[in-house]
C-alpha atoms as a PDB file:
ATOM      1  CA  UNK A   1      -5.735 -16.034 -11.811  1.00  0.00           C
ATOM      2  CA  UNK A   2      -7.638 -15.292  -8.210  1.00  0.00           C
ATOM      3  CA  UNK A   3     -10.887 -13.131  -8.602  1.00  0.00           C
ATOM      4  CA  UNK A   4     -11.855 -10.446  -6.590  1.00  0.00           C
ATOM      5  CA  UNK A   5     -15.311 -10.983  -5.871  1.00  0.00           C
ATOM      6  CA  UNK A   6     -15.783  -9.593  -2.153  1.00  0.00           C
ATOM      7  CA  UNK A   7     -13.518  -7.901   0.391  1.00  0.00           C
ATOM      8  CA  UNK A   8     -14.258  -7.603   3.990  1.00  0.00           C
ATOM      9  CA  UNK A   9     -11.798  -6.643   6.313  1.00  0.00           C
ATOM     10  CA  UNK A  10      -9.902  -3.944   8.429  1.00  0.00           C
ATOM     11  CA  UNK A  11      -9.298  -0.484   6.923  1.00  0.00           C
ATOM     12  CA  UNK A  12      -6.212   1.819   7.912  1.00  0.00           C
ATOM     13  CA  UNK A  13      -5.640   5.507   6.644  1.00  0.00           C
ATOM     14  CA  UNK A  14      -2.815   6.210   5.388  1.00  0.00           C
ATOM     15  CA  UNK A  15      -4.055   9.936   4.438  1.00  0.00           C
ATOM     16  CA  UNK A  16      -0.449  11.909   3.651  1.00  0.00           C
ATOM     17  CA  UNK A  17      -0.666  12.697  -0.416  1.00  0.00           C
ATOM     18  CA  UNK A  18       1.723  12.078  -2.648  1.00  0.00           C
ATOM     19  CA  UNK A  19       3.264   8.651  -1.159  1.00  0.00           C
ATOM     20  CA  UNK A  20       5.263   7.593  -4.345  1.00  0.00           C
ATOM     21  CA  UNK A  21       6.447   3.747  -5.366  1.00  0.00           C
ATOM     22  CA  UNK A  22       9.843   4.408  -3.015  1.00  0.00           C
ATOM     23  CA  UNK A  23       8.021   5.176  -0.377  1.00  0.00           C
ATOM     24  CA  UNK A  24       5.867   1.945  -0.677  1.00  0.00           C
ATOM     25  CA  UNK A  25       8.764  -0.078  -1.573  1.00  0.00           C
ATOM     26  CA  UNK A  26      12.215   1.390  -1.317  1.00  0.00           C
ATOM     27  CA  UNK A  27      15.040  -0.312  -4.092  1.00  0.00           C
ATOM     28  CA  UNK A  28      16.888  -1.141  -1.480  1.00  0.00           C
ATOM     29  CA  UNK A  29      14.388  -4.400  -0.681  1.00  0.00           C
ATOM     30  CA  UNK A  30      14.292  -4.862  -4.173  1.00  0.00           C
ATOM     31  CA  UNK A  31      17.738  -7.257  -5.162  1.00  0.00           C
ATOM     32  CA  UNK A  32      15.768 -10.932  -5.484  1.00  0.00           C
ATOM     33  CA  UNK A  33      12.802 -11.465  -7.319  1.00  0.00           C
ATOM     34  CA  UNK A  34      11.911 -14.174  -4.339  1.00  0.00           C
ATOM     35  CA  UNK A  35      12.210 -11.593  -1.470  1.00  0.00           C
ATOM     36  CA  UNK A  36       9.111 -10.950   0.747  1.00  0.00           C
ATOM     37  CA  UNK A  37       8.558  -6.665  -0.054  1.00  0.00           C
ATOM     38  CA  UNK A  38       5.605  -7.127   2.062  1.00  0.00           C
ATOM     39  CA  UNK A  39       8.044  -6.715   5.194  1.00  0.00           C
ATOM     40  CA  UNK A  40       9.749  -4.310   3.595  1.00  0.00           C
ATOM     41  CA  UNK A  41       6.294  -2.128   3.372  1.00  0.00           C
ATOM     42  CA  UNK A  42       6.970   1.360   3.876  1.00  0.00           C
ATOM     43  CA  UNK A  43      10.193   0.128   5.396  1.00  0.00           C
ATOM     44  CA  UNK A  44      11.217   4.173   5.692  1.00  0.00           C
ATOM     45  CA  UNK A  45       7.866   5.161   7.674  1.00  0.00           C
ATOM     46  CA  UNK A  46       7.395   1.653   9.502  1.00  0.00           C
ATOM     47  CA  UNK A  47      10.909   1.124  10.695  1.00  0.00           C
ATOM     48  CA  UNK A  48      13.697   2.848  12.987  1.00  0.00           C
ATOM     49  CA  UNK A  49      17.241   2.820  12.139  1.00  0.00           C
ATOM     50  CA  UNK A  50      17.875   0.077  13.841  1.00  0.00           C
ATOM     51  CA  UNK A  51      15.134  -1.981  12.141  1.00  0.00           C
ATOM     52  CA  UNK A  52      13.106  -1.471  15.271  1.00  0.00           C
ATOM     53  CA  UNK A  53       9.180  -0.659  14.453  1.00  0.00           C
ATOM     54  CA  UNK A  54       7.667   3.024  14.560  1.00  0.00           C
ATOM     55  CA  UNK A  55       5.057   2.730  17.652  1.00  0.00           C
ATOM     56  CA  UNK A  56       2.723   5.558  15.724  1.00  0.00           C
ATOM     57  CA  UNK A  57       2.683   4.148  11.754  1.00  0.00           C
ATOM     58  CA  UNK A  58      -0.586   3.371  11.324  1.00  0.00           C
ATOM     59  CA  UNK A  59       0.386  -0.685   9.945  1.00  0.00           C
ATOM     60  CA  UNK A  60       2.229  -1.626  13.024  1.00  0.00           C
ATOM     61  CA  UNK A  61      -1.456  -0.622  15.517  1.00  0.00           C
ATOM     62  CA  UNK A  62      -3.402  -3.695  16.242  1.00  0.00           C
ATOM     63  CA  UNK A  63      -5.942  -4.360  14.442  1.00  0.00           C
ATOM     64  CA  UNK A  64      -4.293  -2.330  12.214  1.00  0.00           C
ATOM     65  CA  UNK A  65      -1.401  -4.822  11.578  1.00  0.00           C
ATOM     66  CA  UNK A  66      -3.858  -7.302   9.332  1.00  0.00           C
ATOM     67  CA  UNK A  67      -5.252  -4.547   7.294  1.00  0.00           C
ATOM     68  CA  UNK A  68      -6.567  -6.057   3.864  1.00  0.00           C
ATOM     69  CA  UNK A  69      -8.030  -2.548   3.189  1.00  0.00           C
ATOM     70  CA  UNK A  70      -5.399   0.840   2.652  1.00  0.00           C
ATOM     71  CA  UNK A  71      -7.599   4.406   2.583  1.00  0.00           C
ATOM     72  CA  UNK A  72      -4.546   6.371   0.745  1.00  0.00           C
ATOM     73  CA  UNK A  73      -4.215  10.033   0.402  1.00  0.00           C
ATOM     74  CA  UNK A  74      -4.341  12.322  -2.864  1.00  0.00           C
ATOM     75  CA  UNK A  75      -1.854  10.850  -5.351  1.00  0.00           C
ATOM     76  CA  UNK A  76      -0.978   7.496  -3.748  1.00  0.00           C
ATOM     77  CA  UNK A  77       1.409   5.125  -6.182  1.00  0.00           C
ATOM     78  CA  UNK A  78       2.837   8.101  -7.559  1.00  0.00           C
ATOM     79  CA  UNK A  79       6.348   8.676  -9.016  1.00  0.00           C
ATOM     80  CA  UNK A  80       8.245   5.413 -10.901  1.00  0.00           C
ATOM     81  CA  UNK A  81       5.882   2.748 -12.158  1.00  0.00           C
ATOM     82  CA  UNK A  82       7.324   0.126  -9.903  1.00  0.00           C
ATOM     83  CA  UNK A  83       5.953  -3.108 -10.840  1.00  0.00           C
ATOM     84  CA  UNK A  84       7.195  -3.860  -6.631  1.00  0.00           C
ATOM     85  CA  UNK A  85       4.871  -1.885  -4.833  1.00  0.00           C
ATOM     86  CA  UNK A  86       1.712  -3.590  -5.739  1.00  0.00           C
ATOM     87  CA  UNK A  87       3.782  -6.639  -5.141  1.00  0.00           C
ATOM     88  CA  UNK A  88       4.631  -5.261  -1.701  1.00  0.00           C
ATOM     89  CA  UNK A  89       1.292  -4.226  -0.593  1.00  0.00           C
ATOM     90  CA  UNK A  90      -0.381  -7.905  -1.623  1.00  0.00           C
ATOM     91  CA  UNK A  91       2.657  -9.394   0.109  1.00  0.00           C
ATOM     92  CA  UNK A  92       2.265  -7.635   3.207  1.00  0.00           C
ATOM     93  CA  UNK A  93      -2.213  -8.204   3.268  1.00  0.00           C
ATOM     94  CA  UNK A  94      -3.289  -4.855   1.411  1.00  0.00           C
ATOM     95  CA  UNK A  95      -6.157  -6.146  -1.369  1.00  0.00           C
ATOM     96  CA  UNK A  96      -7.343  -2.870  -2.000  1.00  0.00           C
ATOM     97  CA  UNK A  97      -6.568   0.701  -2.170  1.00  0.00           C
ATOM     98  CA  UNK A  98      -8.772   3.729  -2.124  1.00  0.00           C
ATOM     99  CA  UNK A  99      -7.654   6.805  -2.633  1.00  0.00           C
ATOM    100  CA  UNK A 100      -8.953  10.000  -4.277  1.00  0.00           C
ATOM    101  CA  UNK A 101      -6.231   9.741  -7.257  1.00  0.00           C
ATOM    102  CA  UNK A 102      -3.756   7.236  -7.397  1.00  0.00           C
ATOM    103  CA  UNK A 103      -0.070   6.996  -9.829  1.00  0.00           C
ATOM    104  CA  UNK A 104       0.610   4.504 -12.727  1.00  0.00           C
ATOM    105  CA  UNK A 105       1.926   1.948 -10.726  1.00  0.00           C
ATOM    106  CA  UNK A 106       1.014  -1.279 -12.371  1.00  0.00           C
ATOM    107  CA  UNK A 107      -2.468  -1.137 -13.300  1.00  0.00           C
ATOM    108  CA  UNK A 108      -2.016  -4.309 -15.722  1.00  0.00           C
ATOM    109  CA  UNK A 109       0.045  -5.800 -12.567  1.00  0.00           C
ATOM    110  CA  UNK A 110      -2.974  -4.623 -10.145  1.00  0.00           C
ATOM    111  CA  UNK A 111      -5.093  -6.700 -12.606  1.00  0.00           C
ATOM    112  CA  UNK A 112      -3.040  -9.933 -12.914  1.00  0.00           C
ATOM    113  CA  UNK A 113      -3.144 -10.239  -9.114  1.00  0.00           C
ATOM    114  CA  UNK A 114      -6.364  -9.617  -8.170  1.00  0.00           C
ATOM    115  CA  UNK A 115      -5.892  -6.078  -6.621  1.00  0.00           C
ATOM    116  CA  UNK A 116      -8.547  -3.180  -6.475  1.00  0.00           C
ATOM    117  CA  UNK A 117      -7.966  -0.021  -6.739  1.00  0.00           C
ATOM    118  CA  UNK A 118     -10.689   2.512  -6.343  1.00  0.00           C
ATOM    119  CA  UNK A 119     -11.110   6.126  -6.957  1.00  0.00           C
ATOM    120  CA  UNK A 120     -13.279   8.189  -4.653  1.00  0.00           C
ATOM    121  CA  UNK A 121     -14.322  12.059  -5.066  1.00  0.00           C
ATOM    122  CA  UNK A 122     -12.648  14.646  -2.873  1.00  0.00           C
ATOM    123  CA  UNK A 123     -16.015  15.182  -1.137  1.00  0.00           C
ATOM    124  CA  UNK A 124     -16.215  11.504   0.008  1.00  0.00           C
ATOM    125  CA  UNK A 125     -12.636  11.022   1.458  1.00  0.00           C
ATOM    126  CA  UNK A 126     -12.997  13.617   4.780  1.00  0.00           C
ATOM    127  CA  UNK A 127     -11.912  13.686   8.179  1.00  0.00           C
ATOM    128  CA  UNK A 128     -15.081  13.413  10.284  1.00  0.00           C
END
């Protein structure tokens, strides 16, 4: 197993609460256990119908593109515990989430692959 001893990298906010395991990775990408979910990412926020990418989601804004580092809103990971979406997000570059509460999803997964997720105090995760 990898350790996670330091992370340095680029940040991006993804502040909107309650973004649930379908939202992260939607069961549609899910039919092969050797697909890639980290292009399917937020496939339903990232992508237009016609699979072309959404100018104005956060992941598709250099430097934002090669973000190791997800700032998550109230709740993030909610929903299902899909085993997939931490898959997803350390397919796609995301080591570590931070978000003020965060769902089931996985922790023993989140573990087994080296991924952090933090907690922070309403207080500390503002707008400034």
């Amino acid at each position: 197993m990898e350790k996670f001893v330091t992370l340095e990298g680029v940040a991006a906010v993804l502040a909107d609460p309650n973004i649930d395991t379908d939202a992260i990775i939607p069961a549609r990408f899910m039919r092969s256990a050797n697909a890639n979910l980290g292009k399917a990412l937020f496939a339903n926020s990232r992508f237009q119908d016609d699979g072309s990418e959404r100018a104005d989601f956060v992941l598709n804004i250099p430097p934002f593109r090669s973000s190791s580092i997800l700032v998550a809103g109230d709740n993030f990971g909610c929903g299902s515990s899909r085993e997939a979406a931490v898959w997803a997000l350390k397919q796609f570059g995301i080591r570590c989430v931070i978000a003020r509460a965060s769902g089931k999803y996985s922790s023993r997964t989140a573990s087994r692959m080296a991924f952090f997720r933090s907690h922070c105090p309403k207080p500390t995760m503002s707008k400034s």
